[in-house]
N, C-alpha and C. Protein backbone atom coordinates (compact mmCIF):
# COMPACT_ATOMS: atom_id res chain seq x y z
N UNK A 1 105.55 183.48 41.69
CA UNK A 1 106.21 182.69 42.72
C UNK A 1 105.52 182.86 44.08
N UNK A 2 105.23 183.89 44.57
CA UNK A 2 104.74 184.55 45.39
C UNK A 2 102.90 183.15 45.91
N UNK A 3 102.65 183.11 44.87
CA UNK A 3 101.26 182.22 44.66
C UNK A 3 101.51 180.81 45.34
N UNK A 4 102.88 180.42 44.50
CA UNK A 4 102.94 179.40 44.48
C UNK A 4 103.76 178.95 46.32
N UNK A 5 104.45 179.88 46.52
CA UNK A 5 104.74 179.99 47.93
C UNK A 5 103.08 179.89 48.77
N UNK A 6 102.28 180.65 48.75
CA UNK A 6 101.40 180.58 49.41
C UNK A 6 100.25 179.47 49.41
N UNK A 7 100.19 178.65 47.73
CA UNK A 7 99.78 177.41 48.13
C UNK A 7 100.37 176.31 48.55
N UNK A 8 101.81 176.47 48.36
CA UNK A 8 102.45 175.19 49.12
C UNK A 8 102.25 175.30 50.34
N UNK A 9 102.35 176.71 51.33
CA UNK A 9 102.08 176.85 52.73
C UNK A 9 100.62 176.27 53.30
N UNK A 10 99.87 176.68 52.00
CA UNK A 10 98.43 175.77 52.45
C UNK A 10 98.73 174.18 52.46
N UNK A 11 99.29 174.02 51.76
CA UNK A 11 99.58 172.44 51.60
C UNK A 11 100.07 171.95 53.22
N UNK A 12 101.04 172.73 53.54
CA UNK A 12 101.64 171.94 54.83
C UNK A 12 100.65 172.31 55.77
N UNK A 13 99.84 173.37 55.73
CA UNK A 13 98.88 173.51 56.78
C UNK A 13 97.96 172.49 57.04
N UNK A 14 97.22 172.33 55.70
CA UNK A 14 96.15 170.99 55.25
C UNK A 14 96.69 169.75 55.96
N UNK A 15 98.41 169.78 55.22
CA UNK A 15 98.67 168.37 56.03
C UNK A 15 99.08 167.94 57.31
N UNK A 16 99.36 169.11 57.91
CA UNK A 16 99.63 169.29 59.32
C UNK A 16 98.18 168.92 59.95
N UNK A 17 97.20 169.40 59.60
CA UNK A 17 95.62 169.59 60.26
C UNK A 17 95.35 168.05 59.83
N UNK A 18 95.40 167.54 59.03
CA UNK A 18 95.20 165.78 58.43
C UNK A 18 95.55 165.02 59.38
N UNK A 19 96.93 165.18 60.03
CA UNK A 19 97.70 164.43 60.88
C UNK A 19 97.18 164.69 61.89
N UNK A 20 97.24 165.95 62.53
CA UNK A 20 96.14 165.95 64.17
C UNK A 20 95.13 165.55 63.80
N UNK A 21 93.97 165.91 63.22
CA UNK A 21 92.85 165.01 62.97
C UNK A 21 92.63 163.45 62.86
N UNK A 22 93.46 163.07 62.55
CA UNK A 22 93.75 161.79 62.35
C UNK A 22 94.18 160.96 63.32
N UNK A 23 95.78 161.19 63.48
CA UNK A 23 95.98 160.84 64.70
C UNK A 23 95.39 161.39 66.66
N UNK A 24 95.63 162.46 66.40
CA UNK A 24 95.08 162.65 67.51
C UNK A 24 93.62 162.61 68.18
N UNK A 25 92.46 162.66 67.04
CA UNK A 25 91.46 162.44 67.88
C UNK A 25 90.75 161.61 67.06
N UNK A 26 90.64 161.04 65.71
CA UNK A 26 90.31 159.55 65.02
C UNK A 26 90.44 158.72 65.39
N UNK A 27 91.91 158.27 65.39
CA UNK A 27 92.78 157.42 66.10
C UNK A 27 92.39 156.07 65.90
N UNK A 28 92.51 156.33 64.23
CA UNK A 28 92.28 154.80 63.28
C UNK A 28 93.07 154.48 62.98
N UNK A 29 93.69 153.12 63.20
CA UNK A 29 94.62 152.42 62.79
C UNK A 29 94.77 152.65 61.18
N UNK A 30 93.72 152.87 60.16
CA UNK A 30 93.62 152.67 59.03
C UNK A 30 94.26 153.68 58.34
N UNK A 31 94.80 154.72 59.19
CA UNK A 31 95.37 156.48 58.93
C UNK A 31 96.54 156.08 58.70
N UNK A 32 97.57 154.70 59.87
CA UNK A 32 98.67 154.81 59.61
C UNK A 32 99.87 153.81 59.23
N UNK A 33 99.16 153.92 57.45
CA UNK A 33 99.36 153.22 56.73
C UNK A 33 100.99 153.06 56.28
N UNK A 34 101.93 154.57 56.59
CA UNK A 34 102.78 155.08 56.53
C UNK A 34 104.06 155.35 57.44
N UNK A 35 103.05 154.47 58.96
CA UNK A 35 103.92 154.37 60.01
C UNK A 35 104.66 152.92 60.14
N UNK A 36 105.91 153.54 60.70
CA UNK A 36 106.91 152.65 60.95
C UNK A 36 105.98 150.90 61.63
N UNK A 37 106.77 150.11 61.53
CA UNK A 37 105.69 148.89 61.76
C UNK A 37 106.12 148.46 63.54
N UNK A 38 107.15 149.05 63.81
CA UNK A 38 107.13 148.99 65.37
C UNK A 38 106.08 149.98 66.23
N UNK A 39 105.55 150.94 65.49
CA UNK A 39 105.00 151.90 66.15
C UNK A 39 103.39 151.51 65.62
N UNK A 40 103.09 151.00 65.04
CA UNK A 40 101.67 149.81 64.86
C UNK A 40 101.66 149.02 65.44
N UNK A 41 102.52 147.73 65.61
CA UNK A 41 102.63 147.21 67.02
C UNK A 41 102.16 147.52 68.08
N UNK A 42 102.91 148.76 68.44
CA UNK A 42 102.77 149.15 69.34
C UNK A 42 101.52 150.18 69.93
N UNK A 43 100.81 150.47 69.13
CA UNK A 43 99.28 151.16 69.30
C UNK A 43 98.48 150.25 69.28
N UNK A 44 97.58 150.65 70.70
CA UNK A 44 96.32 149.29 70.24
C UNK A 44 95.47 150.06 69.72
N UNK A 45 94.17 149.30 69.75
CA UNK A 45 92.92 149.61 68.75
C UNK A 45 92.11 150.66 70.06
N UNK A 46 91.74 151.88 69.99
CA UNK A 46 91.22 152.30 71.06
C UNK A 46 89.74 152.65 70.41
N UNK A 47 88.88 153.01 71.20
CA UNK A 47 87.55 154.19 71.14
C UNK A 47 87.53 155.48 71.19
N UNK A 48 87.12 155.99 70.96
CA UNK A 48 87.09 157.49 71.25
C UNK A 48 87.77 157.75 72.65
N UNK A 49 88.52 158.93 72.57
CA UNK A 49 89.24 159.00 74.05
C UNK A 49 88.38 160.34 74.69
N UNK A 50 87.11 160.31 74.22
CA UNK A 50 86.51 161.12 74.92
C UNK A 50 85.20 161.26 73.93
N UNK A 51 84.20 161.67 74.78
CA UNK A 51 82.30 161.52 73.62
C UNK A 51 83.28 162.90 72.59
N UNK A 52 82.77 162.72 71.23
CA UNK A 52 82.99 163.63 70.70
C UNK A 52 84.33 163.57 69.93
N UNK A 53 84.79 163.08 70.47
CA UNK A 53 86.69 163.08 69.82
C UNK A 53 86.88 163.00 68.27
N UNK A 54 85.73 161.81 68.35
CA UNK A 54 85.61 161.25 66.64
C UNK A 54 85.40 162.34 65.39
N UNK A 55 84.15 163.12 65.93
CA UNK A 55 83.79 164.39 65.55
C UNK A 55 84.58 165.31 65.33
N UNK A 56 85.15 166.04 65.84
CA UNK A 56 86.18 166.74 66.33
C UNK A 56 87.15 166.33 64.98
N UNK A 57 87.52 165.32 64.92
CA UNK A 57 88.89 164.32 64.47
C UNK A 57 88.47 164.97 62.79
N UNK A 58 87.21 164.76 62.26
CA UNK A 58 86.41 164.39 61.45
C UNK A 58 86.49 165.71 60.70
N UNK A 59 86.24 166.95 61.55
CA UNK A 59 85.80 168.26 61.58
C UNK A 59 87.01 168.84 60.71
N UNK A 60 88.51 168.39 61.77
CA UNK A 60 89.64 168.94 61.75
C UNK A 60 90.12 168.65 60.12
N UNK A 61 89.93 167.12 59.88
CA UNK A 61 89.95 166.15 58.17
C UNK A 61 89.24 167.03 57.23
N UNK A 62 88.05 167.43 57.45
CA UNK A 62 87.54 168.11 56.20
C UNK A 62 87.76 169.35 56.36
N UNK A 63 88.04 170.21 57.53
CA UNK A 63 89.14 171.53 57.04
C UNK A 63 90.18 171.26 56.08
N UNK A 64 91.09 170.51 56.85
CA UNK A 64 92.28 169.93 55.55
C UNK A 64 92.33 170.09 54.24
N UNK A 65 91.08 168.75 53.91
CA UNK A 65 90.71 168.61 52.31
C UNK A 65 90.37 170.29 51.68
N UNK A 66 89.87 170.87 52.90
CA UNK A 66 88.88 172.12 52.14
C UNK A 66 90.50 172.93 51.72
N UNK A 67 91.77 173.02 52.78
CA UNK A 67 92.54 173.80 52.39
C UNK A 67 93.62 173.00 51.41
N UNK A 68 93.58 171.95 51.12
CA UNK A 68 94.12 170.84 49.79
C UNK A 68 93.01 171.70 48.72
N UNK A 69 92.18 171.39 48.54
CA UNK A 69 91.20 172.46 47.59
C UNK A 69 91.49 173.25 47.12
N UNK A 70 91.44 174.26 48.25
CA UNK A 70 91.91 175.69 48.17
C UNK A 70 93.02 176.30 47.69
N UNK A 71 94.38 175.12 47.70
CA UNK A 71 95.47 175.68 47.43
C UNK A 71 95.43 175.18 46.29
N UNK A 72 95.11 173.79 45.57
CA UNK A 72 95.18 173.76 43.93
C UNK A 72 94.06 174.66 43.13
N UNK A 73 93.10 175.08 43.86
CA UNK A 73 92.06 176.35 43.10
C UNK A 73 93.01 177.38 43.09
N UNK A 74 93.70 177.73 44.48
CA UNK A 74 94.62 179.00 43.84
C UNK A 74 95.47 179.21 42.70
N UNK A 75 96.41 177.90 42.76
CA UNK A 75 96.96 177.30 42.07
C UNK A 75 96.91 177.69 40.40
N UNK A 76 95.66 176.76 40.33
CA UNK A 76 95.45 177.14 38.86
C UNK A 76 94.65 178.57 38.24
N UNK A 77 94.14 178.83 39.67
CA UNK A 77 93.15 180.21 39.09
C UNK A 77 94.36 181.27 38.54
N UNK A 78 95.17 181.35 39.37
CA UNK A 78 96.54 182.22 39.24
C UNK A 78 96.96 182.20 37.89
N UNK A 79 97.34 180.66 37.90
CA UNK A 79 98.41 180.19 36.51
C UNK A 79 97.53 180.91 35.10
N UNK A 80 96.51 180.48 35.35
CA UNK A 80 94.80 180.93 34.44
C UNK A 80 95.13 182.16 34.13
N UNK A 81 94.74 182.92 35.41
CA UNK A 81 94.79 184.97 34.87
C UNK A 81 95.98 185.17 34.35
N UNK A 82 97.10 184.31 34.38
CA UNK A 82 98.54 185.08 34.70
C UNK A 82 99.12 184.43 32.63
N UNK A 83 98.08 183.52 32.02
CA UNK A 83 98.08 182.37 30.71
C UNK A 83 98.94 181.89 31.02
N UNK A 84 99.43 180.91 32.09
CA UNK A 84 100.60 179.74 32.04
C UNK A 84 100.86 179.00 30.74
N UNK A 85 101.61 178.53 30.68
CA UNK A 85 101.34 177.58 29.84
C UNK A 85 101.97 176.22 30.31
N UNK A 86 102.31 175.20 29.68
CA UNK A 86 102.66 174.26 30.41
C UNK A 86 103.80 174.61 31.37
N UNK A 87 104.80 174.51 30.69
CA UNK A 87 105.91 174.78 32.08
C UNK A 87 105.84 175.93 32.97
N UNK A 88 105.12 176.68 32.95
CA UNK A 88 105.02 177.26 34.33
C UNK A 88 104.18 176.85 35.17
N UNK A 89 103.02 175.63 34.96
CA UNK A 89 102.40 175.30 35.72
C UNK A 89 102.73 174.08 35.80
N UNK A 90 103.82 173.25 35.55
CA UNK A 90 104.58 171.92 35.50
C UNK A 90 105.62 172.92 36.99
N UNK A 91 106.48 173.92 36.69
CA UNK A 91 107.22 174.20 37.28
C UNK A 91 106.06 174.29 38.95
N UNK A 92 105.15 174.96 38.73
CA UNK A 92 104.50 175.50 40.24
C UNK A 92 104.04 174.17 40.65
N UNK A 93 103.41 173.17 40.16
CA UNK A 93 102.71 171.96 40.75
C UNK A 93 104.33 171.44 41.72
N UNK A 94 104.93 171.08 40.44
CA UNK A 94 106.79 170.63 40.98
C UNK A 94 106.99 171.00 42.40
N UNK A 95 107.00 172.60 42.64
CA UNK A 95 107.59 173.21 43.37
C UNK A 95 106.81 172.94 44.92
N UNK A 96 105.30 173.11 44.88
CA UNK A 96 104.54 172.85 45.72
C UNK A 96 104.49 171.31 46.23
N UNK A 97 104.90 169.85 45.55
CA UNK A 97 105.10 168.71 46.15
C UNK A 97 105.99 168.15 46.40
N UNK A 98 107.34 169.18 45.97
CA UNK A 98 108.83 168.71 46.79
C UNK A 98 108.91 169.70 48.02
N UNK A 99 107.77 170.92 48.28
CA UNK A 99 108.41 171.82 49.55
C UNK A 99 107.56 170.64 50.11
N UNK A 100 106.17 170.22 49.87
CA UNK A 100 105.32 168.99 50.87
C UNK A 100 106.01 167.90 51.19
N UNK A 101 106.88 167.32 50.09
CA UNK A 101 107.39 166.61 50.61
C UNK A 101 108.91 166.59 51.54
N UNK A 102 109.79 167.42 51.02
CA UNK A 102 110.73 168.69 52.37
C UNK A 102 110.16 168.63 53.95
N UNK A 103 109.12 168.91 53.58
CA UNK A 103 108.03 169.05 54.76
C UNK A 103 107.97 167.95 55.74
N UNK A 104 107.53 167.11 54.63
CA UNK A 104 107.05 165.80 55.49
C UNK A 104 108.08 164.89 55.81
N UNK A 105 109.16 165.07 55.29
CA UNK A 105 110.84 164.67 55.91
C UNK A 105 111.51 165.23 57.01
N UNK A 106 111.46 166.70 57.04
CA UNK A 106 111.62 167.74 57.94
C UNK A 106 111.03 167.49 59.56
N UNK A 107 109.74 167.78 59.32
CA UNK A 107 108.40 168.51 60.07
C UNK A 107 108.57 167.19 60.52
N UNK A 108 107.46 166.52 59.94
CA UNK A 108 106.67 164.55 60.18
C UNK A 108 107.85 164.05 60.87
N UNK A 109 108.95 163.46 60.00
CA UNK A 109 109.65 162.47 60.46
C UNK A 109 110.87 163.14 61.27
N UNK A 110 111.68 163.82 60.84
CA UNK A 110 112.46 164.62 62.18
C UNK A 110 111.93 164.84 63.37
N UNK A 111 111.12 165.87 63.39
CA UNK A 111 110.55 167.00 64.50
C UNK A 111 109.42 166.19 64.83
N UNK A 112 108.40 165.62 64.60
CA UNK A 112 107.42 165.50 65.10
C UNK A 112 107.97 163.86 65.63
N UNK A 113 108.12 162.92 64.56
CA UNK A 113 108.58 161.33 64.90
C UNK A 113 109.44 161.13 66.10
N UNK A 114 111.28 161.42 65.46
CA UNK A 114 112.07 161.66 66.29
C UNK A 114 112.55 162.68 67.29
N UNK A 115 112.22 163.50 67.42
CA UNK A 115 112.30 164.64 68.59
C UNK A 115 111.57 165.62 69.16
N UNK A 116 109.97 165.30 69.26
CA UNK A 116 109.05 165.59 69.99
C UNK A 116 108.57 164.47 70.48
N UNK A 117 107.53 165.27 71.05
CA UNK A 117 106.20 164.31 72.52
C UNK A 117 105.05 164.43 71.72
N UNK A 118 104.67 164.52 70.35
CA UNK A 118 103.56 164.36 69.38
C UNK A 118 103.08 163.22 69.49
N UNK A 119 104.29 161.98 68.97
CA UNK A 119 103.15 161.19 68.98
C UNK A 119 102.64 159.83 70.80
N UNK A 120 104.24 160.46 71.32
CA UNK A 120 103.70 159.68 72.40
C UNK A 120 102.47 160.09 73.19
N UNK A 121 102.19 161.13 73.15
CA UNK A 121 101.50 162.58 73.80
C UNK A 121 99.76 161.51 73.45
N UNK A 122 99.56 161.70 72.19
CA UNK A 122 98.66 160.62 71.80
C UNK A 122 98.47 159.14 72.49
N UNK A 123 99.45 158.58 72.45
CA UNK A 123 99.90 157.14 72.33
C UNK A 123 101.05 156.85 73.01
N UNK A 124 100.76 156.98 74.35
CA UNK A 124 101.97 156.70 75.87
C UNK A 124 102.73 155.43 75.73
N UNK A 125 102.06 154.35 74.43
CA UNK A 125 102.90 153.09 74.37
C UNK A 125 104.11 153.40 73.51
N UNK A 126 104.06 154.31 72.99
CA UNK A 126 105.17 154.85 72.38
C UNK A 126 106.06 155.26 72.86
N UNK A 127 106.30 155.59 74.04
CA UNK A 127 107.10 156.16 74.60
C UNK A 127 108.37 155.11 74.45
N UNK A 128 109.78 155.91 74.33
CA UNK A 128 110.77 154.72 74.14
C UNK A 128 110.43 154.08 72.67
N UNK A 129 109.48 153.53 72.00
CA UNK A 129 109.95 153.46 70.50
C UNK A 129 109.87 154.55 69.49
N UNK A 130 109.23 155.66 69.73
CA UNK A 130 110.11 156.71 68.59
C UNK A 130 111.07 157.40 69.32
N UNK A 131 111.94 157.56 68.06
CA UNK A 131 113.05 158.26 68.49
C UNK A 131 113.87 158.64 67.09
N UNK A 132 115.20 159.46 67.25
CA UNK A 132 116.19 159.52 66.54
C UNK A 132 116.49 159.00 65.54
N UNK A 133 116.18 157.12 66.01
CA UNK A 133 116.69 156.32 65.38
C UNK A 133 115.50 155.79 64.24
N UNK A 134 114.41 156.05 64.34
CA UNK A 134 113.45 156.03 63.54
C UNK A 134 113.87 156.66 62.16
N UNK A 135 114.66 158.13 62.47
CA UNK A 135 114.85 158.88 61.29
C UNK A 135 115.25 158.28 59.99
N UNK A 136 114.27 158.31 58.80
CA UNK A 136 114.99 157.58 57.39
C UNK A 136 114.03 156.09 57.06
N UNK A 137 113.32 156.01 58.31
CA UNK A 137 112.29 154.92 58.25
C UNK A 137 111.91 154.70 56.80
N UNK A 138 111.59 155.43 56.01
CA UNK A 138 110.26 155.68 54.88
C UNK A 138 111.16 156.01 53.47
N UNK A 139 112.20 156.09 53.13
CA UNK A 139 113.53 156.47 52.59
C UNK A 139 112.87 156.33 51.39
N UNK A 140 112.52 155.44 51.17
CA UNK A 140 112.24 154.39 49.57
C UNK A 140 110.82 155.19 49.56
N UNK A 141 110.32 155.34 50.16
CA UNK A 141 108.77 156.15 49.39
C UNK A 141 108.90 157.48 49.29
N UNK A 142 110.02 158.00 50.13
CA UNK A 142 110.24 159.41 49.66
C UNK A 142 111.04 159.78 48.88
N UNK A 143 111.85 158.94 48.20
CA UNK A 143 112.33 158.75 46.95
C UNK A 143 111.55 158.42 45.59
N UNK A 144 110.53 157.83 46.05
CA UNK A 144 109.58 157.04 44.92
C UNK A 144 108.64 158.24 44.72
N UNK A 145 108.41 158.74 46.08
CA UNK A 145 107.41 160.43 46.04
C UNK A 145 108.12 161.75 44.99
N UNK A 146 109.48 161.68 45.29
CA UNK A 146 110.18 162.67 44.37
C UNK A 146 110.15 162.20 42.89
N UNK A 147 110.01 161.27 42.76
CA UNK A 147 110.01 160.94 41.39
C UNK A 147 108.79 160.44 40.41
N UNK A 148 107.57 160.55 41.48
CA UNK A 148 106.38 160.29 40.79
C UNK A 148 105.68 161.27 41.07
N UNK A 149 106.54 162.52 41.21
CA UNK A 149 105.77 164.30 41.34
C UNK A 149 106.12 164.84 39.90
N UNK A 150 107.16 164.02 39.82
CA UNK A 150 107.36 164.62 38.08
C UNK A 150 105.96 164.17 37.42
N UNK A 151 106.31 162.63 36.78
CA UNK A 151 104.81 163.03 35.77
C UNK A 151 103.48 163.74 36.22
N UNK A 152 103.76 163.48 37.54
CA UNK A 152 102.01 163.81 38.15
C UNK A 152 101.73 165.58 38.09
N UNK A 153 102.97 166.11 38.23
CA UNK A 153 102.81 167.33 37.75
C UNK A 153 102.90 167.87 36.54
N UNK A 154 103.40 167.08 35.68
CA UNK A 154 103.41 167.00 34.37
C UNK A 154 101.96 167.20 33.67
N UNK A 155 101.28 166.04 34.40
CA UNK A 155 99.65 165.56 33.88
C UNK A 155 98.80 166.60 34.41
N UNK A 156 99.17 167.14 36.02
CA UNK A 156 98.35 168.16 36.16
C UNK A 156 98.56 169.85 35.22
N UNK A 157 99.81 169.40 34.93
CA UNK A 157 99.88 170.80 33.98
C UNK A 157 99.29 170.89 32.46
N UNK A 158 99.50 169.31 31.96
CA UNK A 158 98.69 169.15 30.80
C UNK A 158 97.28 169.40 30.96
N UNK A 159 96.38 168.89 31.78
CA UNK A 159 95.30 168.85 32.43
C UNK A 159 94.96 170.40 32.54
N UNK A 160 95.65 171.16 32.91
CA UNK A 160 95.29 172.35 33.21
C UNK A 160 95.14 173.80 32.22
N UNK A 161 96.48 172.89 30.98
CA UNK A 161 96.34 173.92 29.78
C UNK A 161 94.93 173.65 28.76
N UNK A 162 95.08 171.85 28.86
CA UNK A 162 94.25 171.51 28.28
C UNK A 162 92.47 171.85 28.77
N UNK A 163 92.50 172.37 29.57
CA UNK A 163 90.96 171.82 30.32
C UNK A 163 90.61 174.45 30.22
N UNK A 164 92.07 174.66 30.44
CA UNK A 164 91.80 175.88 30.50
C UNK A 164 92.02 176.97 29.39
C-alpha cells in the first residue's frame, strides 16, 4: 500500500507540474481542451509572455511525463518483486486513478478553478469568470473518468501479469 500511496503522490505531482507548465508559461490554447467554454472565450491567443517562457513551459511538461513514468515503473516494479497477480495490481492501478482523479476534483476544480488567483494570476481576463459557480463544470467526464479506470486498470493489470 505504502508503494502505491507513493505513486499516486507522484501522479498528482506530475499533474500538478503539467498544469503550470502548460498553463502558465505555454499558454496554448490547445492544453485547454478541458476548460470550461466561458473561460476559452475568454483567453486570447498570446506569445510568449516573456523570451524563454515557452522553454521553461516545455522543461516543466517533460519533468511531468518523466514523473508519470516514474510512478507506473514504480508501480509495476513493486507489484513484480512483491508476484502480484492480477488483482493486486487491478486493485493498485484502481487506487492510483480515483486518488488522481479525487485530485483533480478537489485540487483543479475547487481550489485552484473556484477559489484561488491561479488561473486569473495567468490570465487577468479571467478575473470575475472563475469562480464558485464554475464548481461541477466537467461532472459528466468525471463520471465517465471513474468508470473507464475500471477496464483500463483492468488491461493494465492483465498487461502486466501477462508481459511479467
Amino acid at each position: 500500500m505504502e508503494i502505491t500511496m507513493i505513486s499516486a503522490v507522484m501522479v498528482m505531482v506530475a499533474y500538478f507540474l503539467l498544469l503550470c507548465g502548460a498553463v502558465g508559461f505555454v499558454q496554448d490554447k490547445r492544453f485547454f481542451g478541458s476548460a470550461p467554454k466561458e473561460n476559452l472565450a475568454a483567453i486570447p491567443d498570446k506569445k510568449e509572455r516573456f523570451p524563454g517562457a515557452h522553454t521553461i513551459g516545455w522543461a516543466i511538461i517533460a519533468v511531468a511525463l518523466l514523473l508519470f513514468v516514474g510512478a507506473l515503473t514504480l508501480a509495476v516494479w513493486d507489484g513484480v518483486k512483491h508476484d502480484f497477480g492480477f488483482w493486486p495490481f487491478f486493485g493498485r492501478f484502481l487506487t492510483i486513478l480515483y486518488l488522481m482523479e479525487l485530485y483533480d476534483i478537489l485540487f483543479f476544480d475547487w481550489y485552484l478553478l473556484c477559489c484561488s488567483n491561479f488561473f486569473p494570476h495567468f490570465y487577468p481576463e479571467l478575473k470575475g469568470v472563475v469562480g464558485p459557480h464554475m464548481f461541477g463544470y466537467n461532472k459528466k467526464q468525471h463520471i465517465a473518468h471513474f468508470i473507464l479506470y475500471i477496464p483500463s486498470s483492468a488491461a493494465i493489470a492483465l498487461f502486466c501479469i501477462l508481459l511479467f
